[in-house]
Protein backbone atom coordinates (compact mmCIF):
# COMPACT_ATOMS: atom_id res chain seq x y z
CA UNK A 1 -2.75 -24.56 -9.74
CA UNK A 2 -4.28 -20.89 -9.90
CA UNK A 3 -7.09 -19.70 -11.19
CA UNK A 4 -6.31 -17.46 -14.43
CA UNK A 5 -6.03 -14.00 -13.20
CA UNK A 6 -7.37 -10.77 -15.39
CA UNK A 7 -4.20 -9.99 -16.63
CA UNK A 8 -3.65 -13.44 -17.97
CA UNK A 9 -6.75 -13.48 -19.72
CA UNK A 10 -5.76 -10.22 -21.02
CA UNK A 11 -2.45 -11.42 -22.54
CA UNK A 12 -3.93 -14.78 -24.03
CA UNK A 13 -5.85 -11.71 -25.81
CA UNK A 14 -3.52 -9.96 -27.45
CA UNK A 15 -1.71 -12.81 -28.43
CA UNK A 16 -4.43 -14.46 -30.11
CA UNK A 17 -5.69 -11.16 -31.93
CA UNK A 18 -2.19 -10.18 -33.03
CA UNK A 19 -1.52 -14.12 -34.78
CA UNK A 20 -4.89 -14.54 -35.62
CA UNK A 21 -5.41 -11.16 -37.88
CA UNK A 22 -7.18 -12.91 -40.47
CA UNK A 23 -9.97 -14.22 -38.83
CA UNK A 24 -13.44 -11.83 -38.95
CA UNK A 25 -15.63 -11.54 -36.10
CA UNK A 26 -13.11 -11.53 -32.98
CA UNK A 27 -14.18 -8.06 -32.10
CA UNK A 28 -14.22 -8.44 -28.33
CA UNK A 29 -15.31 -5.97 -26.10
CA UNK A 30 -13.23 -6.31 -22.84
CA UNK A 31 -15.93 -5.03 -20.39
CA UNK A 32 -18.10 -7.94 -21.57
CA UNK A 33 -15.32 -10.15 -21.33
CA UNK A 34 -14.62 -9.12 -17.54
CA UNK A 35 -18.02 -9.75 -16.61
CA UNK A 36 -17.66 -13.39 -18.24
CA UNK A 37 -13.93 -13.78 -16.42
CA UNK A 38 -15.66 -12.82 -13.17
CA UNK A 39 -18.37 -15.43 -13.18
CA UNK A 40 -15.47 -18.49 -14.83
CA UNK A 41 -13.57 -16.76 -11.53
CA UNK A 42 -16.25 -17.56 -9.23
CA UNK A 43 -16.92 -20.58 -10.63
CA UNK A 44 -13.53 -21.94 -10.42
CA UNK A 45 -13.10 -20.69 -6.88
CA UNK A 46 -16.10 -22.66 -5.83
CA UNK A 47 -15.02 -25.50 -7.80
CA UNK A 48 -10.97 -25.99 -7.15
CA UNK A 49 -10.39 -27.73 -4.16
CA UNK A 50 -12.90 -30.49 -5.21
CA UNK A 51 -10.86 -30.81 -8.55
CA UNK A 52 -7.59 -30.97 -7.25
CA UNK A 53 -8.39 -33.42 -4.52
CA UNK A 54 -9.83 -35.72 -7.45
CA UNK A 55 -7.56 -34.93 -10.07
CA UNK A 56 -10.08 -33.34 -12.57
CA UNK A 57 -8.18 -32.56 -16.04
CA UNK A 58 -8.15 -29.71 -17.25
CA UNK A 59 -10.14 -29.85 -20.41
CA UNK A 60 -12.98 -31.26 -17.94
CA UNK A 61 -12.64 -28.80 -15.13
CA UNK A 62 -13.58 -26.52 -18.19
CA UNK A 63 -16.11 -28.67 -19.47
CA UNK A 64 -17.72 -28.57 -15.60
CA UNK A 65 -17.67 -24.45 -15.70
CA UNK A 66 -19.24 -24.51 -18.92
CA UNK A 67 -22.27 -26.67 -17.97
CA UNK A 68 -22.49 -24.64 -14.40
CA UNK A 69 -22.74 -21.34 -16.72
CA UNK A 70 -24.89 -22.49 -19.07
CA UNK A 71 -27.39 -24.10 -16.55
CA UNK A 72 -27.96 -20.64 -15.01
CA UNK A 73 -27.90 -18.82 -18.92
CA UNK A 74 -24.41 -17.47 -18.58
CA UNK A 75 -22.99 -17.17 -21.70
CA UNK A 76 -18.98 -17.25 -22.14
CA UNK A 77 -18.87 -17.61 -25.18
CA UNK A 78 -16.22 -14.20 -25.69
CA UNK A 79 -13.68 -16.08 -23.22
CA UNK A 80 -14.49 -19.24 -24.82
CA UNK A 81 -12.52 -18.73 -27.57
CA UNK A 82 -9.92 -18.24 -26.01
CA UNK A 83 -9.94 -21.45 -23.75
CA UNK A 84 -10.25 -23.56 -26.97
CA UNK A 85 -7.22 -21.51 -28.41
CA UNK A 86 -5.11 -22.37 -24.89
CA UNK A 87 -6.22 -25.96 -25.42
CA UNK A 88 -5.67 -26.58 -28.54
CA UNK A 89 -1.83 -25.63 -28.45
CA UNK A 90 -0.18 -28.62 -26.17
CA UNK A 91 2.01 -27.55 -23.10
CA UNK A 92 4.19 -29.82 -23.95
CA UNK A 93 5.72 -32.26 -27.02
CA UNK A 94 5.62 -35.72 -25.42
CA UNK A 95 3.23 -36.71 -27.42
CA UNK A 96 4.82 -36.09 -30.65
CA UNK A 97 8.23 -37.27 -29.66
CA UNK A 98 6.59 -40.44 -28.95
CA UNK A 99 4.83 -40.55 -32.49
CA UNK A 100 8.35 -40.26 -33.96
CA UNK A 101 10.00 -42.21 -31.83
CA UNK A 102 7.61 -45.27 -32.61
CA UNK A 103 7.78 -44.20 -36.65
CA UNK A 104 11.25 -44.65 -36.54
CA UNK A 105 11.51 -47.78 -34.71
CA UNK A 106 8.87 -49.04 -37.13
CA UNK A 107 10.55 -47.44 -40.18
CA UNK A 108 14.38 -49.24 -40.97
CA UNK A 109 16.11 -50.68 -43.38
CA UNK A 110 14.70 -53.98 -43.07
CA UNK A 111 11.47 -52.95 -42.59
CA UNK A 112 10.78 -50.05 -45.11
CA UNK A 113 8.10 -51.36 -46.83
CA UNK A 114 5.39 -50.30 -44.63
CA UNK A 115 2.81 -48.18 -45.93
CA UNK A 116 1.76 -45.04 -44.29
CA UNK A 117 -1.58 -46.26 -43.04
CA UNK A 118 -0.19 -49.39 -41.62
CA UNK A 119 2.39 -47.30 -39.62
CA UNK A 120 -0.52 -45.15 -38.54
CA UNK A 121 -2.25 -47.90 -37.03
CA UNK A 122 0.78 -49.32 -35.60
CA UNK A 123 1.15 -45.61 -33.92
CA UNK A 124 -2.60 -45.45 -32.98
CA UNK A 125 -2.37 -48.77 -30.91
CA UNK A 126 0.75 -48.30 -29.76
CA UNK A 127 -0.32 -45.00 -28.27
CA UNK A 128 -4.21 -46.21 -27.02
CA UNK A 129 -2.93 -49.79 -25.21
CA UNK A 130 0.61 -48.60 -24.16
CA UNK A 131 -0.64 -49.90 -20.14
CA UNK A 132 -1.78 -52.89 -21.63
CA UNK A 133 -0.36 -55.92 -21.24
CA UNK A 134 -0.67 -59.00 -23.86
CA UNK A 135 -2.80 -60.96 -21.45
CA UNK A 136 -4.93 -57.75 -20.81
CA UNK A 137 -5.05 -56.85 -24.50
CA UNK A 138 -6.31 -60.21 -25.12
CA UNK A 139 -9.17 -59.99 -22.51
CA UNK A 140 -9.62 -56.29 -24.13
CA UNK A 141 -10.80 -57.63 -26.91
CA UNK A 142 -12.81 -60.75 -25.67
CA UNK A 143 -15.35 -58.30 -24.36
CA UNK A 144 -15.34 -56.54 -28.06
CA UNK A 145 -17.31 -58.76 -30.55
CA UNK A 146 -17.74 -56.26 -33.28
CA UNK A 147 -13.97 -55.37 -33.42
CA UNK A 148 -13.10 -58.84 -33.11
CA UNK A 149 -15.52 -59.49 -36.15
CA UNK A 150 -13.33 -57.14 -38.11
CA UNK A 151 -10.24 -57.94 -37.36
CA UNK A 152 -11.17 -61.36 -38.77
CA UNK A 153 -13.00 -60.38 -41.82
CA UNK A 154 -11.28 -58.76 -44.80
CA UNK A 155 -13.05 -55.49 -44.21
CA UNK A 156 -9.85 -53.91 -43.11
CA UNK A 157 -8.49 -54.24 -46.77
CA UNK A 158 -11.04 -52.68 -48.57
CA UNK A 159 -8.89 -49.05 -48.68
CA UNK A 160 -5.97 -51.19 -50.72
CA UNK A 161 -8.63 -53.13 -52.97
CA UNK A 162 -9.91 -49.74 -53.78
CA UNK A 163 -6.44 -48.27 -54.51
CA UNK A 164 -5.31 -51.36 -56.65
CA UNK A 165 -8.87 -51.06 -58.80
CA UNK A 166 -7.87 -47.57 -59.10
CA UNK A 167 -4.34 -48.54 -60.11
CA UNK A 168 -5.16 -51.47 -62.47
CA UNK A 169 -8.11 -48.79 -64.19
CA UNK A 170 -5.49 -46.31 -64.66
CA UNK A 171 -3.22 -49.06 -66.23
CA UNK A 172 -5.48 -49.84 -68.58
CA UNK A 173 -6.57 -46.41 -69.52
CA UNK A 174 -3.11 -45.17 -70.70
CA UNK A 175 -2.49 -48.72 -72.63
């Protein structure tokens, strides 16, 4: 992995001025924005053998430069923007493939009446405790007494209670 040279910065730039037109307040002034590259640069150089050798993500290598510029009153907050930008897009569409992948497993003939937040959940936990095993799962949530406390309570249906109230209001509003 390299560091992010000038002319990368530069086209992440353009790019996110030219789709991003609407948004005020993105003046950037590039000069500024070299100075800020140069000490992210420096940073990083310091920084990237340490990171590789222990795997550091990404979003926390970033994280890391952050607190190293801001502990000596750097601000970078011009190329800041445009590391959240980077970030926020994902390299890649695993992760969604998987979402629908799971939906439609979930999702079949004989099993269509799930309701959108059930099928969320089912995707959430599917997703969160894919490594676990039942056995670890299980000892997961012995060491969790408030979400076991939950699980066992009704709490969980108080979003349907509220809907059918809603429903059976509506009912007899109209009669």
């Amino acid at each position: 992995i390299n560091c992010p040279t000038w002319n990368d910065i530069q086209k992440s730039l353009k790019f996110i001025l030219q789709n991003n037109k609407k948004q005020t307040g993105w003046n950037v002034d590039e000069d500024i924005l070299f100075d800020k590259y140069n000490h992210v640069n420096n940073v990083i150089n310091e920084n990237l053998e340490e990171w590789q050798n222990n795997n550091v993500r990404v979003e926390e290598r970033w994280c890391a430069i952050y607190k190293i510029l801001n502990s000596k009153s750097i601000s970078i907050n011009n190329l800041w923007f445009i590391v959240e930008y980077s970030l926020a897009i994902p390299g890649k569409n695993a992760a969604i493939e998987r979402v629908f992948s799971i939906s439609n497993m979930l999702w079949t003939d004989e099993k269509n009446r799930f309701l959108v937040p059930t099928i969320k959940s089912i995707i959430i936990l599917k997703n969160h405790f894919k490594n676990y095993s039942c056995n670890d799962f299980y000892d997961f949530l012995l060491t969790q007494p408030k979400l076991l406390n939950a699980i066992s309570s009704s709490q969980k249906y108080n979003n349907s209670t509220i809907h059918n109230k809603e429903h059976d209001e509506q009912s007899t509003s109209t009669q």
